[in-house]
Protein backbone atom coordinates (compact mmCIF):
# COMPACT_ATOMS: atom_id res chain seq x y z
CA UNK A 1 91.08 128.60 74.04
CA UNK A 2 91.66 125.39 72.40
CA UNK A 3 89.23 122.65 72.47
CA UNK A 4 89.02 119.21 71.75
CA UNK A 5 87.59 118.43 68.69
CA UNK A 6 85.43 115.27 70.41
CA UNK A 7 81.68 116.91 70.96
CA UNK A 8 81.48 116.78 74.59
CA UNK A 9 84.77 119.48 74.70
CA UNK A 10 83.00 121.21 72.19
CA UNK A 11 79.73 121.77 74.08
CA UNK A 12 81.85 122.49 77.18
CA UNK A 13 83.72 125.24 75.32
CA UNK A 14 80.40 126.65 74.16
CA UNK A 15 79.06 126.95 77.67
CA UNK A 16 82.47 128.70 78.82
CA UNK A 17 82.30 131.02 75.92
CA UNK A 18 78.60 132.44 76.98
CA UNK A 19 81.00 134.19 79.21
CA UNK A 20 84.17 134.79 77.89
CA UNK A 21 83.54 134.99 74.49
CA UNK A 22 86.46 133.43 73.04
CA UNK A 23 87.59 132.23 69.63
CA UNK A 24 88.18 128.85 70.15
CA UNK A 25 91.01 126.75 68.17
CA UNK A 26 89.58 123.11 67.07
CA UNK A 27 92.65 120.70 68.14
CA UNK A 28 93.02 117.21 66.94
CA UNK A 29 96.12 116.18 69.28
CA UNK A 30 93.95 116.81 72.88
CA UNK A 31 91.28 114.36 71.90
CA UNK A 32 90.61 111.65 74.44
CA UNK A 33 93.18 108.54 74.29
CA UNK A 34 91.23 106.28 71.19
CA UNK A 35 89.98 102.82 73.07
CA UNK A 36 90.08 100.89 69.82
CA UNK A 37 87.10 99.08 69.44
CA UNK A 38 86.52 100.04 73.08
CA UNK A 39 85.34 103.02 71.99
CA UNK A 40 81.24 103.69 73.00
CA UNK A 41 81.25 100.33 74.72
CA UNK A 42 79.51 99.52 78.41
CA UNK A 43 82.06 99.43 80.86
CA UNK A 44 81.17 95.54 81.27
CA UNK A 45 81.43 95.37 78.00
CA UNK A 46 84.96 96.51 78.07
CA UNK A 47 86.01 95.20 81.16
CA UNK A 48 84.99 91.53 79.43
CA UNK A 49 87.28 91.95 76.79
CA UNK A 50 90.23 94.17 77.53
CA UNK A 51 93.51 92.75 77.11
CA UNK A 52 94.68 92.83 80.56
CA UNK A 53 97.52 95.11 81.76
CA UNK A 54 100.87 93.95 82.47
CA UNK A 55 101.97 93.46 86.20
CA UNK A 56 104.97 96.26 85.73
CA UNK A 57 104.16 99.60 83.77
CA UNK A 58 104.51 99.55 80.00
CA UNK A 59 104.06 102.53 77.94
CA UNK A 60 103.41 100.27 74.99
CA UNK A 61 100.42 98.55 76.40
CA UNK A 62 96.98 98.76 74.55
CA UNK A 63 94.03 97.07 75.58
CA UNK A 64 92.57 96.36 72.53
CA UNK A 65 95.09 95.45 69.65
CA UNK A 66 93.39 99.23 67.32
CA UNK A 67 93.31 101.34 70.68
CA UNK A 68 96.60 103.87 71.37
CA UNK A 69 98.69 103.39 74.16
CA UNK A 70 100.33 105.82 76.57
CA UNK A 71 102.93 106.02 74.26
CA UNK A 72 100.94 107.31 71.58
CA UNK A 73 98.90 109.41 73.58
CA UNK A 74 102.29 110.72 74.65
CA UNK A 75 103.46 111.32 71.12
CA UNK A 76 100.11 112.91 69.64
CA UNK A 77 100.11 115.48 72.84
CA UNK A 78 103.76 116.45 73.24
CA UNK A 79 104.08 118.82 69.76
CA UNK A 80 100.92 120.44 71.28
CA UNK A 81 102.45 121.26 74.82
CA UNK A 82 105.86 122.45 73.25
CA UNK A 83 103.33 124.50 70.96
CA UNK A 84 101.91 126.42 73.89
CA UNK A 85 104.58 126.37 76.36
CA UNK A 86 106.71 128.36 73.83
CA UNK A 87 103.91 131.16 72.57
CA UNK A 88 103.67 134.87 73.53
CA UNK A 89 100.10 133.91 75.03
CA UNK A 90 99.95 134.92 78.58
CA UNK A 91 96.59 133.19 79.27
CA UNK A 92 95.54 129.55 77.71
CA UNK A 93 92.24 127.60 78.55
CA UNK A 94 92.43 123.73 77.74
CA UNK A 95 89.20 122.07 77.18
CA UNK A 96 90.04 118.23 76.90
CA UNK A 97 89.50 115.18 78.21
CA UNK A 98 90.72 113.18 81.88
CA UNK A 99 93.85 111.18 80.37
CA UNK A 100 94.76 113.85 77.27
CA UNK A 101 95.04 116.09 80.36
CA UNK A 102 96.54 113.71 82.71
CA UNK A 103 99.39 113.84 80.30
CA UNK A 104 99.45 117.46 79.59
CA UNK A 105 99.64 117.81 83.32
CA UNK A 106 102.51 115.57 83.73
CA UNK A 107 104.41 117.18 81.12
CA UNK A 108 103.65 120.78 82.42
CA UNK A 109 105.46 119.09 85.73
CA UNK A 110 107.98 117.64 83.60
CA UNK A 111 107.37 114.31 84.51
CA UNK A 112 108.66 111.78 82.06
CA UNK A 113 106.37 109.52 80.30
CA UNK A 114 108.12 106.03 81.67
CA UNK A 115 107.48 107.78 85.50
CA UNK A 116 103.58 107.10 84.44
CA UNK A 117 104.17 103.54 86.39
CA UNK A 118 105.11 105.40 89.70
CA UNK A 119 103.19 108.77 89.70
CA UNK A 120 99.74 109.60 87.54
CA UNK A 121 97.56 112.83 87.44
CA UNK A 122 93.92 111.66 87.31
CA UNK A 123 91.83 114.10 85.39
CA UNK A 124 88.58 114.54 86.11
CA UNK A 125 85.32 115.79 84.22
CA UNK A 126 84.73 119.04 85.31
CA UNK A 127 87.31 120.22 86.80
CA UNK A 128 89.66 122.92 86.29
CA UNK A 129 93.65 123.21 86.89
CA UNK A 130 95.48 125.94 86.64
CA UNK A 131 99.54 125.95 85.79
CA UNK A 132 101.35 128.57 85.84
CA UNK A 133 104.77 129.11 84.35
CA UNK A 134 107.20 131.56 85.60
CA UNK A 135 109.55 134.04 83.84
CA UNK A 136 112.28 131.24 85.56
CA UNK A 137 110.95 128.39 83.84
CA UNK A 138 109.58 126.80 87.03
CA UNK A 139 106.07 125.30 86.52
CA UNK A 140 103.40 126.15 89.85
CA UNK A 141 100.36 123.62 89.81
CA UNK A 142 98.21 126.58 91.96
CA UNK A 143 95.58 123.91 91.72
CA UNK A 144 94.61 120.51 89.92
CA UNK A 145 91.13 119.22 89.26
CA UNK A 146 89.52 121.63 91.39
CA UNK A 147 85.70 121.42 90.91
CA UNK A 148 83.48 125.30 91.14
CA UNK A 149 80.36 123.31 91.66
């Protein structure tokens, strides 16, 4: 299991591990994208003073000048999917956040970061996905943001 290092993930991964009992591996790199100065405000707040987002789809955009952009994101999470996409581990339970797994998702799919503009997972809080990846190479999304309760 590797969790998020953000507290939320952290609590989440305590609840699943009541019943699994698994080790879990503290991970920098799926941390929620960083809103800059964003970060713990209202969403009026933030919707006041965002930068606003171009009219065509640029990795590169940031809405605060200190927050990352998709292209970060994109950078920070990629070493981390070619990490566990080339293990021995048969069996690997995320515990992140909606856009760190948006991302993870697309990649699993092998969708290209600059295809973000035309096509975009949503990830949503409490949900659970589940990609498999065949002996072929072939990625099955057997089901994405599914909710239990």
């Amino acid at each position: 299991m590797y969790v998020s290092t953000q507290k939320r993930a952290v609590q989440t991964a305590g609840e699943i591990n009541r019943t699994l009992g698994i080790q879990p591996v503290h991970e920098e790199r799926l941390c929620e994208v960083d809103a800059g100065q964003g970060n713990g405000q209202t969403r009026q707040w933030y919707n006041a003073h965002v930068t606003p987002r171009p009219a065509v789809y640029d990795p590169d955009y940031r809405p605060f000048p200190d927050a990352e952009s998709d292209r970060d994101l994109w950078v920070r999470i990629e070493p981390f999917y070619r990490e566990i996409t080339q293990n021995r581990q048969e069996r690997i339970l995320i515990v992140s956040h909606g856009t760190a797994l948006s991302f993870l998702h697309a990649m699993l799919c092998g969708i290209p970061l600059g295809a973000r503009g035309g096509f975009r997972f949503s990830g949503r809080g409490g949900s659970i996905s589940k990609f498999v990846i065949e002996p072929s190479g072939h990625t099955v999304a057997e089901y994405v943001n599914h909710r239990i309760f």
